[in-house]
N, C-alpha and C. Protein backbone atom coordinates (compact mmCIF):
# COMPACT_ATOMS: atom_id res chain seq x y z
N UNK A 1 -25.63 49.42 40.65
CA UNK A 1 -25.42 48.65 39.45
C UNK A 1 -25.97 49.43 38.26
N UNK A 2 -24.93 50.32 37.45
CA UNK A 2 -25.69 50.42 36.13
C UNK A 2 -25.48 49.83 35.23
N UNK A 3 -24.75 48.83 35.09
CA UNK A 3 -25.13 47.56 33.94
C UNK A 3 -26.52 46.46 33.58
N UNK A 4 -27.74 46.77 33.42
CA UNK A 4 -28.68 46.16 32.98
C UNK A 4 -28.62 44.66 33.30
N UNK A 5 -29.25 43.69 33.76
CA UNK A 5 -28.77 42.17 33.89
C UNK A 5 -29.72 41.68 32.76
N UNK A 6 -29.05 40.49 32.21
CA UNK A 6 -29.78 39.93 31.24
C UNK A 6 -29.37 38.33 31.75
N UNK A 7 -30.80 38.14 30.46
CA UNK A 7 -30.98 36.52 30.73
C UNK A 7 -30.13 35.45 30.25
N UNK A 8 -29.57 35.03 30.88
CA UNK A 8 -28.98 33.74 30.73
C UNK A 8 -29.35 33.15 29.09
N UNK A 9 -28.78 33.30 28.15
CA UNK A 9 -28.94 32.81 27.35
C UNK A 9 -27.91 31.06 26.68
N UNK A 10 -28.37 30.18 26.03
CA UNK A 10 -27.03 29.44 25.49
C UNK A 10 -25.98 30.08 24.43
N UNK A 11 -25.10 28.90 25.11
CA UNK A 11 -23.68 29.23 24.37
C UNK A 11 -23.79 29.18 23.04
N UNK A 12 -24.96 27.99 22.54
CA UNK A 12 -24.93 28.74 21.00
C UNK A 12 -25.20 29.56 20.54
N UNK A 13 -26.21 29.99 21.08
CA UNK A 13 -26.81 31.76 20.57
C UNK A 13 -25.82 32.63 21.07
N UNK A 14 -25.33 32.92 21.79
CA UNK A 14 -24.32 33.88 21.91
C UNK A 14 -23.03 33.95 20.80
N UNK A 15 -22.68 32.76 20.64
CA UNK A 15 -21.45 32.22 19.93
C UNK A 15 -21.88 32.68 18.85
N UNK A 16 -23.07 32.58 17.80
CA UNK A 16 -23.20 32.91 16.50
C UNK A 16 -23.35 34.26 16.68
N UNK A 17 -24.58 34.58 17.43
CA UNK A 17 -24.75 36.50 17.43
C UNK A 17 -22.79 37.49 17.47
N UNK A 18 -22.33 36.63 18.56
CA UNK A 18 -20.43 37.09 18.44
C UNK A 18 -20.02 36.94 16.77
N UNK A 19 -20.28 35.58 16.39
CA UNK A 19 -19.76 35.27 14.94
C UNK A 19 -20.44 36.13 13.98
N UNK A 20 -21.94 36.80 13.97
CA UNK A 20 -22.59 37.91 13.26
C UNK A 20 -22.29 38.88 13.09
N UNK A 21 -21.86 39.49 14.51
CA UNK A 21 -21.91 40.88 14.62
C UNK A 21 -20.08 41.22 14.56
N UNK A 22 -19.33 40.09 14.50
CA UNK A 22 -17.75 40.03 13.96
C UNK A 22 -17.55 40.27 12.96
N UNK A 23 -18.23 39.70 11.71
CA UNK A 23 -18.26 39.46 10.64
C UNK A 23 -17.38 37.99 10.44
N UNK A 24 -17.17 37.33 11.25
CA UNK A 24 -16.29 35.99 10.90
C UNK A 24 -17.59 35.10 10.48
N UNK A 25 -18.97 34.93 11.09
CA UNK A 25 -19.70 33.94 10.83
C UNK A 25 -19.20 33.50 9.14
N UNK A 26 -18.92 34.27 8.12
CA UNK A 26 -18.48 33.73 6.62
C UNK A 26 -17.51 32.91 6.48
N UNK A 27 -16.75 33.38 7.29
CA UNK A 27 -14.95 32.89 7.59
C UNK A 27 -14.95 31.08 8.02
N UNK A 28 -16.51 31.11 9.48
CA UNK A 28 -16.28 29.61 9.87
C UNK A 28 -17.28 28.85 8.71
N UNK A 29 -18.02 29.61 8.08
CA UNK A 29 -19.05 28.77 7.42
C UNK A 29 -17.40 28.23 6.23
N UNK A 30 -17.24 28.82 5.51
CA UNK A 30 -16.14 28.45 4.83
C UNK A 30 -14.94 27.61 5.48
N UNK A 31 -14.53 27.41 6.45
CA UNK A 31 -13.90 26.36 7.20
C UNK A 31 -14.33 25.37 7.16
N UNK A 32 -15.57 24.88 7.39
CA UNK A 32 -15.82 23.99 7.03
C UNK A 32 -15.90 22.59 6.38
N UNK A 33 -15.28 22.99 4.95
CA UNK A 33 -14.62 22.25 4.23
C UNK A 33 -13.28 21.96 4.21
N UNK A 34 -12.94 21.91 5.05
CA UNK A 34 -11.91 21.33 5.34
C UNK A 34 -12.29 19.59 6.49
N UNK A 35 -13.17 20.27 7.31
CA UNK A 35 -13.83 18.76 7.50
C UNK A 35 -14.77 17.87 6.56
N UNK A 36 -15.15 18.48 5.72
CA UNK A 36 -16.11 18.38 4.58
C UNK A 36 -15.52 16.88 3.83
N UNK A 37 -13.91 17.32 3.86
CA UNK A 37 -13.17 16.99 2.36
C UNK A 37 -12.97 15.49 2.70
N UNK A 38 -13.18 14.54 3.17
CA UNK A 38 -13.06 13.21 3.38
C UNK A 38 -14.35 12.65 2.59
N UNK A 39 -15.92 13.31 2.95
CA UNK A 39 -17.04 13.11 2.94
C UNK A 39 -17.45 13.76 0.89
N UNK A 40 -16.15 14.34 0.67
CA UNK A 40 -16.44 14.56 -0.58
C UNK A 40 -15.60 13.94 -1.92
N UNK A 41 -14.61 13.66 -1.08
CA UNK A 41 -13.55 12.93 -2.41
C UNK A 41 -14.15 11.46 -2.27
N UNK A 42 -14.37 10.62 -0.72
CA UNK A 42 -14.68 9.60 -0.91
C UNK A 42 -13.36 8.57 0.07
N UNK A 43 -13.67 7.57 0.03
CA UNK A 43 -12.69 6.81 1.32
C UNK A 43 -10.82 6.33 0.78
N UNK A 44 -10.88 6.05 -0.58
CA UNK A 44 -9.86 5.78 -1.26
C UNK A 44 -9.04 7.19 -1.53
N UNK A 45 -9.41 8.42 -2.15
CA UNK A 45 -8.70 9.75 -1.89
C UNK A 45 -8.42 10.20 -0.57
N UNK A 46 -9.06 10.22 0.39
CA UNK A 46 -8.90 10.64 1.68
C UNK A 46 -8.02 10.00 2.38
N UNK A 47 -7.81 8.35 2.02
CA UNK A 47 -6.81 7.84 2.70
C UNK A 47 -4.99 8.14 2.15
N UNK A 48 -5.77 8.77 0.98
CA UNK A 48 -4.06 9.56 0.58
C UNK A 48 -3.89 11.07 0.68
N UNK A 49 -5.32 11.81 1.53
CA UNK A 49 -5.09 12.91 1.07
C UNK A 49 -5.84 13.73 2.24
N UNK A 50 -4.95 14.89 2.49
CA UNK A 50 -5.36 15.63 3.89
C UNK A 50 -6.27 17.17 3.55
N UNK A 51 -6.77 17.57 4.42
CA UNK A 51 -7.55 18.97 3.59
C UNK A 51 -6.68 20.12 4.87
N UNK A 52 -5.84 20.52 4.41
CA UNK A 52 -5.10 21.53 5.51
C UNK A 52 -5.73 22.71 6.26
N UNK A 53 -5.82 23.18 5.00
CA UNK A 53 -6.48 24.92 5.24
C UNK A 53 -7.18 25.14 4.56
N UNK A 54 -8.12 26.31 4.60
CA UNK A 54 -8.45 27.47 3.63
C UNK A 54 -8.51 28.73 3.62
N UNK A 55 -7.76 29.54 2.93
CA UNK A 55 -7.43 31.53 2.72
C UNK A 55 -8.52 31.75 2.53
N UNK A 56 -9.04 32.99 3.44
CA UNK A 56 -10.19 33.62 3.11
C UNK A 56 -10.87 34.18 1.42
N UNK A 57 -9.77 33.98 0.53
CA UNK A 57 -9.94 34.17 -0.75
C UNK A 57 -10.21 33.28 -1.35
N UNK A 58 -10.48 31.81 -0.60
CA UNK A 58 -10.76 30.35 -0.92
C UNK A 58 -10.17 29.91 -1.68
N UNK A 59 -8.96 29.77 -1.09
CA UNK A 59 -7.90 28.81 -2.05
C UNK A 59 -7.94 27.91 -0.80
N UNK A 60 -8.02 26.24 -0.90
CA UNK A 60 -7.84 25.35 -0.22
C UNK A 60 -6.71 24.44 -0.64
N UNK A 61 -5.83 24.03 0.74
CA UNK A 61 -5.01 23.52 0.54
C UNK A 61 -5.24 22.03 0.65
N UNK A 62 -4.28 21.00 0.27
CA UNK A 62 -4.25 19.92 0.65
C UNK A 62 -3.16 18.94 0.48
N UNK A 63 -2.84 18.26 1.65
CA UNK A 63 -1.72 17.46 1.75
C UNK A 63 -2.10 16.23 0.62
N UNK A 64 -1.48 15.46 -0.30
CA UNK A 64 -1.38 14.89 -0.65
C UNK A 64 0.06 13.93 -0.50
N UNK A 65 0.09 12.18 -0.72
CA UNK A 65 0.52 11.11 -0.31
C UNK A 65 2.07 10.92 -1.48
N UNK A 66 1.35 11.01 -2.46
CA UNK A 66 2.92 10.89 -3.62
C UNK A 66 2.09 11.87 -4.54
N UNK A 67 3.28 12.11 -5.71
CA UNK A 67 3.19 12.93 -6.96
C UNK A 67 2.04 12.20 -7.93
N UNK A 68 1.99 10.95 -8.12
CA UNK A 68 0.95 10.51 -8.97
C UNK A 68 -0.53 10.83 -8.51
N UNK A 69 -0.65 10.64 -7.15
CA UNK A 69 -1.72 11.10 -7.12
C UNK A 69 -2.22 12.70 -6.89
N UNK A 70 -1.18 13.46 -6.87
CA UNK A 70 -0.99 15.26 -7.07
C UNK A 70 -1.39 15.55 -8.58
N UNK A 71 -0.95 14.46 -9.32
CA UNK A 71 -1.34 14.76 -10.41
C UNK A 71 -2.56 14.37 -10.99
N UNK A 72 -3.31 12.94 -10.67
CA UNK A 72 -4.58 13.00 -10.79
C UNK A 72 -5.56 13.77 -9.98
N UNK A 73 -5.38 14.37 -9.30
CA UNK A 73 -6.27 15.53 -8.43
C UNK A 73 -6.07 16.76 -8.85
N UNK A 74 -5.13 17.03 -9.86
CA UNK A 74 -5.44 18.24 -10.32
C UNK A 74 -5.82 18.40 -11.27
N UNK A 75 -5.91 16.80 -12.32
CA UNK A 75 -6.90 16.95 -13.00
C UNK A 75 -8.37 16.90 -12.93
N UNK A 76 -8.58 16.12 -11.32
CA UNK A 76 -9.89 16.58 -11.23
C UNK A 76 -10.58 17.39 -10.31
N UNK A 77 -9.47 18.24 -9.98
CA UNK A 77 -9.98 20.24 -9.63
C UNK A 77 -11.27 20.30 -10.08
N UNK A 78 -11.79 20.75 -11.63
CA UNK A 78 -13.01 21.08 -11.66
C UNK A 78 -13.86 20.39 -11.07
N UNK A 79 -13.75 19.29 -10.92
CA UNK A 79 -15.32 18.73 -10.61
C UNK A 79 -14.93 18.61 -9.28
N UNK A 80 -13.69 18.33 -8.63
CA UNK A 80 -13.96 18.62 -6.72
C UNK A 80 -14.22 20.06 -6.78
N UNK A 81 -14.13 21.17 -7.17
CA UNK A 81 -14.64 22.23 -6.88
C UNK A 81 -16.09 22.68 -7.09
N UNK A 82 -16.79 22.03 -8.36
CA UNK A 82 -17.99 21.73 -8.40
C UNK A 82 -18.81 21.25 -7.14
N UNK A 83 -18.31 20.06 -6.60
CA UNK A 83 -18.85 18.96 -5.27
C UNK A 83 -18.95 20.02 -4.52
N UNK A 84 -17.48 20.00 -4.06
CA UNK A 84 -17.39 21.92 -2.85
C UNK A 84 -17.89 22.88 -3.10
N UNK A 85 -19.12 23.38 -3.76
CA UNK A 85 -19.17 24.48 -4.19
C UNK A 85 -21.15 24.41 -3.93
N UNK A 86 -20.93 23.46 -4.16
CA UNK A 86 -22.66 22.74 -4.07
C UNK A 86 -23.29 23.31 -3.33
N UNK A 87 -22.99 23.18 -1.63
CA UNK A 87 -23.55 23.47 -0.50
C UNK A 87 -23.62 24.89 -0.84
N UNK A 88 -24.97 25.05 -0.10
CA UNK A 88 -25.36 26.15 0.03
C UNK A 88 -25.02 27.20 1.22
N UNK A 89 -24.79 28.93 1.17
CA UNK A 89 -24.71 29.68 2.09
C UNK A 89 -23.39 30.05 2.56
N UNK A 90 -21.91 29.48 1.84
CA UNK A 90 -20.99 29.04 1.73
C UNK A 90 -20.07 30.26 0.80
N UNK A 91 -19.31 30.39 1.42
CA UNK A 91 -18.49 31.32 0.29
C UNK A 91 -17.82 30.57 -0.48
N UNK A 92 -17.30 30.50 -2.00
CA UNK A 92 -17.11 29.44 -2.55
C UNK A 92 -15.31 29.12 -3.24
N UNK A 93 -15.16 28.17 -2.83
CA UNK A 93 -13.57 27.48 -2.89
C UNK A 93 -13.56 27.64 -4.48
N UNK A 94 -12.37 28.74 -4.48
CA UNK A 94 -11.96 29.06 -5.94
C UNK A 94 -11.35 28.24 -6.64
N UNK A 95 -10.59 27.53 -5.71
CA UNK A 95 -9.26 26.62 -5.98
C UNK A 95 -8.54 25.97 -4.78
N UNK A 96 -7.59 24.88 -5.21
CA UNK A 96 -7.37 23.49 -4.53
C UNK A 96 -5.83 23.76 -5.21
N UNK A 97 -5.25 23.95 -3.92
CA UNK A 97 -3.69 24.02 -4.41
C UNK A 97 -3.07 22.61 -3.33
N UNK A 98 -2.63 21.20 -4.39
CA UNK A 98 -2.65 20.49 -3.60
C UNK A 98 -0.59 20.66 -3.66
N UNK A 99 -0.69 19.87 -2.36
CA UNK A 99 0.97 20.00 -1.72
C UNK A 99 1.38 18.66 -1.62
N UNK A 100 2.75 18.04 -1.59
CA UNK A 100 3.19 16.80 -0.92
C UNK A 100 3.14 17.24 0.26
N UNK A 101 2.77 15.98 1.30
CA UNK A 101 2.58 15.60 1.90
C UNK A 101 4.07 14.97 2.79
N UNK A 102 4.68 15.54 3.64
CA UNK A 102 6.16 15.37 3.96
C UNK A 102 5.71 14.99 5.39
């Protein structure tokens, strides 16, 4: 045997040291918000509005319910990007390109 044996370590420590030494650990910290986005618009937006994706260049997408409310959410871009932007350690969501919802 020349492969060294090592100790049994957990799946979480392995999983992040993989996500470290990948360079993705940035990639899932930024995913995140996409589960985030219920817990940040609030219960009345969320029930019209989906958080799809996000491009590593942090543009986040989101399904939205009809056009009226596409249009009040993009007027309030700045300040949901403010909310999203808060958390710390986070690479930060440039922008919110919202979509109908088909």
């Amino acid at each position: 045997m020349t492969e060294k044996k090592r100790k049994p370590m957990p799946l979480a420590d392995a999983l992040s040291g993989f996500l470290a030494r990948s360079g993705l650990s940035r990639r899932v910290a930024q995913a995140t918000v996409v589960d985030e986005w219920p817990q940040v618009v609030g219960p009345q937006i969320a029930a019209v509005t989906k958080a799809l994706s996000i491009t590593p260049d942090g543009t986040l997408f989101v399904a939205v319910s009809t056009h009226g409310w596409m249009t009040e959410l993009s007027l309030m871009e700045p300040q949901l990007l403010r909310t999203l932007n808060s958390s710390e350690g986070r690479a930060p969501i440039r922008k919110i390109r919202f979509q109908l919802r088909r």
